[in-house]
PDB file of N, CA and C in Angstrom:
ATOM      1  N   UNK A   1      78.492  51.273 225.129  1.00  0.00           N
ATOM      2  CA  UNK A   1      79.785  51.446 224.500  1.00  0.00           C
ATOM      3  C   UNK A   1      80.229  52.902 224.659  1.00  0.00           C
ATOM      4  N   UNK A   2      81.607  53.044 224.799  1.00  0.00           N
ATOM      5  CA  UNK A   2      81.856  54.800 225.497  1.00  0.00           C
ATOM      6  C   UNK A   2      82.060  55.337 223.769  1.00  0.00           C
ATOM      7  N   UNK A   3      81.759  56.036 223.398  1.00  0.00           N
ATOM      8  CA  UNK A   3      81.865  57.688 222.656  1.00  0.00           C
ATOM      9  C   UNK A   3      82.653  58.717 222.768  1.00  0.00           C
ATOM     10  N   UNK A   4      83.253  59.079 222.252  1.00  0.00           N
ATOM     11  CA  UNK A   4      83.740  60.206 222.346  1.00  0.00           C
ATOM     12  C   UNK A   4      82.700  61.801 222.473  1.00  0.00           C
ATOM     13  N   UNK A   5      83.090  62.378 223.727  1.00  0.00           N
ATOM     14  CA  UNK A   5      82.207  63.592 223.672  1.00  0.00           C
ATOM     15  C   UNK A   5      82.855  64.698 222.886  1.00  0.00           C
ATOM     16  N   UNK A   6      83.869  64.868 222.586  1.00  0.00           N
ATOM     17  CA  UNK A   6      84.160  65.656 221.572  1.00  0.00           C
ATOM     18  C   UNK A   6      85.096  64.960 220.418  1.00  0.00           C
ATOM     19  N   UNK A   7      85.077  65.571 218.943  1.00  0.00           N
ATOM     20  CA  UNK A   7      86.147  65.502 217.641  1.00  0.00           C
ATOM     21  C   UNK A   7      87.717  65.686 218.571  1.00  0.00           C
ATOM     22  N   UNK A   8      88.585  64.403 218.355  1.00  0.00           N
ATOM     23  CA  UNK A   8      89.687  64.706 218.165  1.00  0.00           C
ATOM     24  C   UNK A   8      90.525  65.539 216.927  1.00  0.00           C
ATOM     25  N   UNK A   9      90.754  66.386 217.338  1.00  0.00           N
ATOM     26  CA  UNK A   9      91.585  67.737 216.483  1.00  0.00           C
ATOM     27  C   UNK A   9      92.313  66.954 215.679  1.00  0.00           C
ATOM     28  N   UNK A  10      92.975  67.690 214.506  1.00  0.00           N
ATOM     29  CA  UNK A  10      94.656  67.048 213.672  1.00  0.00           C
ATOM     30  C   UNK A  10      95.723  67.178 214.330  1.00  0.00           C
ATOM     31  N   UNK A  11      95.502  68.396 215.640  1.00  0.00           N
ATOM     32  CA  UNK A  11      96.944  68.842 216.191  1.00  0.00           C
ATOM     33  C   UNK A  11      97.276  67.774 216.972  1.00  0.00           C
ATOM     34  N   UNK A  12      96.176  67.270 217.832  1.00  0.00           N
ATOM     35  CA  UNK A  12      95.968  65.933 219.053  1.00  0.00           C
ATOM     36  C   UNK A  12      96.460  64.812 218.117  1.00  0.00           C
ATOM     37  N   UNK A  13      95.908  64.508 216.809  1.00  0.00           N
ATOM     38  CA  UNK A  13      96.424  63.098 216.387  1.00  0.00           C
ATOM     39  C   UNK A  13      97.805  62.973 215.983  1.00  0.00           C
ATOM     40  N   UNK A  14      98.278  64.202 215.596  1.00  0.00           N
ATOM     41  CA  UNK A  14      99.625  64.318 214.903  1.00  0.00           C
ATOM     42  C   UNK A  14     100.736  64.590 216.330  1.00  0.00           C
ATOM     43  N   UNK A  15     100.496  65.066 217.605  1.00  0.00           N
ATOM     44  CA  UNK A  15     101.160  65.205 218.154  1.00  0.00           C
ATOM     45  C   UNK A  15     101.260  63.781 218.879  1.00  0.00           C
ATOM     46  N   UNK A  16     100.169  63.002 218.757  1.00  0.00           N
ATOM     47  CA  UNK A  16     100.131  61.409 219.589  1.00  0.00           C
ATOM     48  C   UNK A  16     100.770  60.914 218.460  1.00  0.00           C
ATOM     49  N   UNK A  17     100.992  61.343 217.324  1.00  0.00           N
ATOM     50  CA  UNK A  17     101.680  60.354 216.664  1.00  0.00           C
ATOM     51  C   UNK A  17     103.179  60.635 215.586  1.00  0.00           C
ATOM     52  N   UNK A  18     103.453  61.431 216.671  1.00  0.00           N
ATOM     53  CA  UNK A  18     104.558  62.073 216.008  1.00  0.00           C
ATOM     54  C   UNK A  18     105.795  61.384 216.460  1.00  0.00           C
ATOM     55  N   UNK A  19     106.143  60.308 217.061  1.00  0.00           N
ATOM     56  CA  UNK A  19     107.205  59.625 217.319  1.00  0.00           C
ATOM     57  C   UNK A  19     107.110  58.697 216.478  1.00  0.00           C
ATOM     58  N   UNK A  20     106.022  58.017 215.232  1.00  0.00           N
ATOM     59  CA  UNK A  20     105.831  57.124 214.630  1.00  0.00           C
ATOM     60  C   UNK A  20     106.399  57.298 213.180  1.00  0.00           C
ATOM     61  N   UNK A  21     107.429  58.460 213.275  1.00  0.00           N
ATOM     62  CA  UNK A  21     107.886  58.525 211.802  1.00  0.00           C
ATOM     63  C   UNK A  21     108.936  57.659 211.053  1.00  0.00           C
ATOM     64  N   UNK A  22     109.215  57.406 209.968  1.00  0.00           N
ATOM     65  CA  UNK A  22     110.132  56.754 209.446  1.00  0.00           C
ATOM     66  C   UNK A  22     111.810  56.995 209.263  1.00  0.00           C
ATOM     67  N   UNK A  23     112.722  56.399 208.864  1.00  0.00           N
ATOM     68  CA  UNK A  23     113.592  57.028 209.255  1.00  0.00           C
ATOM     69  C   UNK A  23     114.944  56.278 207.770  1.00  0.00           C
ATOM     70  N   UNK A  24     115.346  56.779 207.048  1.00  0.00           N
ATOM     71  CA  UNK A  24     116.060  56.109 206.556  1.00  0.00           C
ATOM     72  C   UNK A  24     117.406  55.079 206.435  1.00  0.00           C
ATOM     73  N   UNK A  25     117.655  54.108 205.532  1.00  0.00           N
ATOM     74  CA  UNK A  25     118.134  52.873 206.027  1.00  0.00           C
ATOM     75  C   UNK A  25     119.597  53.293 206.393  1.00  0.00           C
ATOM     76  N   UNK A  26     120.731  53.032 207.372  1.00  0.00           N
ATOM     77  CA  UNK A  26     121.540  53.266 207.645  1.00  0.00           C
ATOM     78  C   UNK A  26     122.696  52.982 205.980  1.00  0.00           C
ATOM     79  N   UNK A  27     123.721  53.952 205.570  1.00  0.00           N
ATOM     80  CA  UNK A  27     124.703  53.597 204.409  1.00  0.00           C
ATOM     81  C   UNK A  27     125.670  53.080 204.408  1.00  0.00           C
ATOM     82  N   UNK A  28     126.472  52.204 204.200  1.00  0.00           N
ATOM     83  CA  UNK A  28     127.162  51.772 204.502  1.00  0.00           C
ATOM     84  C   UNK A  28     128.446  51.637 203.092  1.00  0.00           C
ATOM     85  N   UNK A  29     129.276  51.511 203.302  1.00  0.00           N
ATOM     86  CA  UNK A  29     130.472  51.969 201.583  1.00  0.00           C
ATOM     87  C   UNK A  29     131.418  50.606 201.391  1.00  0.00           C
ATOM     88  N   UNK A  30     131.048  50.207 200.322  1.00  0.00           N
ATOM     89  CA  UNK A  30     132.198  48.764 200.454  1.00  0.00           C
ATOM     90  C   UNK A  30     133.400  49.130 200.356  1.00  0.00           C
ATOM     91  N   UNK A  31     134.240  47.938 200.877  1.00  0.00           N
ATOM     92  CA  UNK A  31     135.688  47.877 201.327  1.00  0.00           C
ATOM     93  C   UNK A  31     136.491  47.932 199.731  1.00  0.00           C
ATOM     94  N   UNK A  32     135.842  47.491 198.701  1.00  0.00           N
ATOM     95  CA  UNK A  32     136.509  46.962 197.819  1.00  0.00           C
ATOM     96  C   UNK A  32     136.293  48.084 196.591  1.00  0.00           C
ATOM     97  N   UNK A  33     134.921  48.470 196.799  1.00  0.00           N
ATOM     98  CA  UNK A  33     135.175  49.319 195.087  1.00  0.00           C
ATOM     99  C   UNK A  33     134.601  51.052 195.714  1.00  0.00           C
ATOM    100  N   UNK A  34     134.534  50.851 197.202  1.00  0.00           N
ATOM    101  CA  UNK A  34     133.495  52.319 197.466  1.00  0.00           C
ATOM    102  C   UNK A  34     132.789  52.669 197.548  1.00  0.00           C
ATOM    103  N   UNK A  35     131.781  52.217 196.757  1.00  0.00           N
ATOM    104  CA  UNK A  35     130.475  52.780 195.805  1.00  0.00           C
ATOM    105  C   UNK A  35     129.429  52.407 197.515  1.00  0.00           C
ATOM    106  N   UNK A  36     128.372  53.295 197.975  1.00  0.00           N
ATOM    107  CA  UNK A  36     127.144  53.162 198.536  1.00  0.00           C
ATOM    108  C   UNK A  36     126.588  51.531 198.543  1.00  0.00           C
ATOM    109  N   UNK A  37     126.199  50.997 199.663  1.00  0.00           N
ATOM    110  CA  UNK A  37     125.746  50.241 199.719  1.00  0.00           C
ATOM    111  C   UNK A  37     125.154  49.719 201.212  1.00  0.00           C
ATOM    112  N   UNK A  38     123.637  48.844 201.190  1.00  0.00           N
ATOM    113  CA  UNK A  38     122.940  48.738 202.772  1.00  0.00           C
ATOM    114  C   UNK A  38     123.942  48.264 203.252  1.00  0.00           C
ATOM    115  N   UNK A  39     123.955  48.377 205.130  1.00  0.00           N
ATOM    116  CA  UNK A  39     124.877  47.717 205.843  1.00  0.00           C
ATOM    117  C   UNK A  39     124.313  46.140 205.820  1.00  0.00           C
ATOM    118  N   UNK A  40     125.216  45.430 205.989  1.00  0.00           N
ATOM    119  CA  UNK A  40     124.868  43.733 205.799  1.00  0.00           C
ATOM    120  C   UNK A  40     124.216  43.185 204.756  1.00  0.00           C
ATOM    121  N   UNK A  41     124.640  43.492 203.296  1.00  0.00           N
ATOM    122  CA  UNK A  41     124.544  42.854 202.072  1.00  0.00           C
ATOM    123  C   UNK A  41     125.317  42.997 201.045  1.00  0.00           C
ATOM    124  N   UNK A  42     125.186  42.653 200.472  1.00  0.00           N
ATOM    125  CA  UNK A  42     126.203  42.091 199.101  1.00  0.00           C
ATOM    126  C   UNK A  42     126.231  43.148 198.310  1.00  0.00           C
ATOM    127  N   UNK A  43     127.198  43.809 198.011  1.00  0.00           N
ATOM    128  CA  UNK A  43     127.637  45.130 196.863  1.00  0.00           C
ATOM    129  C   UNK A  43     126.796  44.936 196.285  1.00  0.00           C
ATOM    130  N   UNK A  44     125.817  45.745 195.242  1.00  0.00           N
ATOM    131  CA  UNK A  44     125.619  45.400 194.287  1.00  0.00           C
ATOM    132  C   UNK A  44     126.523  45.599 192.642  1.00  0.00           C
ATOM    133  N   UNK A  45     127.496  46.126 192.866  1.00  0.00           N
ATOM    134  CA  UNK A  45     128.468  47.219 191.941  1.00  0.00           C
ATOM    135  C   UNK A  45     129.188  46.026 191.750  1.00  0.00           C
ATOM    136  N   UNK A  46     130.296  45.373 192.725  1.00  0.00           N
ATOM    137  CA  UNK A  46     131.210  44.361 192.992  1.00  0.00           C
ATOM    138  C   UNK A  46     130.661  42.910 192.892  1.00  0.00           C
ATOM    139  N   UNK A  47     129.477  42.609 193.754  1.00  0.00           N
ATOM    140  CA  UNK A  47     129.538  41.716 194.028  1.00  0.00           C
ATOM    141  C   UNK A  47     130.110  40.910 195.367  1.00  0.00           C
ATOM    142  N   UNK A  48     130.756  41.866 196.361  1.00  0.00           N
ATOM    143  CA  UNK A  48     131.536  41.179 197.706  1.00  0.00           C
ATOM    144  C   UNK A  48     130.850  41.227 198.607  1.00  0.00           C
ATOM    145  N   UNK A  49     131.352  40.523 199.448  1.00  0.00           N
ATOM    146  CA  UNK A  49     130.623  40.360 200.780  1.00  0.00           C
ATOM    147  C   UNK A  49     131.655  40.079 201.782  1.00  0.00           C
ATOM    148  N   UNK A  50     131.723  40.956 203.014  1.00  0.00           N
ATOM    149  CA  UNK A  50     133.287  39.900 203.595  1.00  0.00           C
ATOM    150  C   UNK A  50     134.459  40.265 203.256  1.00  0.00           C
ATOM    151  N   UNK A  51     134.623  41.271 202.360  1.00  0.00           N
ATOM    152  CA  UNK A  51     136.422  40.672 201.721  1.00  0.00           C
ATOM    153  C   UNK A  51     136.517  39.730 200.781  1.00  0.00           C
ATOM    154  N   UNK A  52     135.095  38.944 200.709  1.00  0.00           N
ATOM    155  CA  UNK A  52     135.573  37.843 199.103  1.00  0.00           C
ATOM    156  C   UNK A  52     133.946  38.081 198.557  1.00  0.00           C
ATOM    157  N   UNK A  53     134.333  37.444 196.680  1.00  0.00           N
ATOM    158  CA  UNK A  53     133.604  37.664 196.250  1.00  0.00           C
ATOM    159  C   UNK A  53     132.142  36.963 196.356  1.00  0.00           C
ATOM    160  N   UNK A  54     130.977  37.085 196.317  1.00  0.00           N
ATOM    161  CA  UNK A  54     129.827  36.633 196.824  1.00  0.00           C
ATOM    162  C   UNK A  54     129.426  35.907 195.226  1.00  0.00           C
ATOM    163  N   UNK A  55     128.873  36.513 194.590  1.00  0.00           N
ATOM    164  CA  UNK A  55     128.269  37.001 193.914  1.00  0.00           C
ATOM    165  C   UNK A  55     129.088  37.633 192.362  1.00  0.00           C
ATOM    166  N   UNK A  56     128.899  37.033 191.054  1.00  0.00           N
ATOM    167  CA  UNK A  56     129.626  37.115 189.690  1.00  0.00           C
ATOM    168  C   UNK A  56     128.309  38.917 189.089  1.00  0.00           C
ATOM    169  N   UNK A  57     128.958  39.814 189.416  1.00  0.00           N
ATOM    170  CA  UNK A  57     127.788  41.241 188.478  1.00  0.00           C
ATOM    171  C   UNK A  57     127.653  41.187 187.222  1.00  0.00           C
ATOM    172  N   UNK A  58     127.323  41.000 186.474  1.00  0.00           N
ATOM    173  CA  UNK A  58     126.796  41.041 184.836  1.00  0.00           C
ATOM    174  C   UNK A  58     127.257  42.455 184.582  1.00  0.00           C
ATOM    175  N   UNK A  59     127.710  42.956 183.649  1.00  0.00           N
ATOM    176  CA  UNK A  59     128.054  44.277 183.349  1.00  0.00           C
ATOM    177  C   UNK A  59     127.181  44.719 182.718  1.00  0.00           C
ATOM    178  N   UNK A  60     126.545  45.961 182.350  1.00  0.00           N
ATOM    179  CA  UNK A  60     125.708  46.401 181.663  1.00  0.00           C
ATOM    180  C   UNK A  60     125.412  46.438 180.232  1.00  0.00           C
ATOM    181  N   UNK A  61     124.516  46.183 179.907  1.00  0.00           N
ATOM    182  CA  UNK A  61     124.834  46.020 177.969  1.00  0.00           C
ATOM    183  C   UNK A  61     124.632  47.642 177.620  1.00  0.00           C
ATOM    184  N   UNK A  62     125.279  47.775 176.192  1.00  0.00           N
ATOM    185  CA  UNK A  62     125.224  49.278 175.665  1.00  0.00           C
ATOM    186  C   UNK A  62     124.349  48.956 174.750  1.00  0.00           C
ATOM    187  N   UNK A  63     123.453  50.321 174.476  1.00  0.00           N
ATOM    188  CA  UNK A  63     122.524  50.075 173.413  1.00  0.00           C
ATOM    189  C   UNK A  63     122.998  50.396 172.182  1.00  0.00           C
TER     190      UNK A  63
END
């Protein structure tokens, strides 16, 4: 079975693996109220999807 004849370094593993980073999800702003939201899902603020409503939002209770 082959071995390694020498320790691979941190600089060697991090530079082989430095294209493997993460990258955050693209933002996307609804048509209807503005507010931040992923591209291709349902407001969560509104409720729309499309131009019509998807989805009824519960409003927040006050304490």
């Amino acid at each position: 079975m082959a071995v390694p004849k020498r320790k691979t370094t941190k600089a060697r593993k991090g530079k082989r693996g430095s294209h493997l980073s993460l990258s955050l999800p693209p933002i996307d702003y609804c048509p209807q109220c503005h507010s931040p939201k992923l591209a291709h899902r349902v407001c969560p603020t509104c409720g729309s999807y499309a131009g019509r409503e998807v989805i009824e939002v519960k409003s927040k209770k006050r304490r």
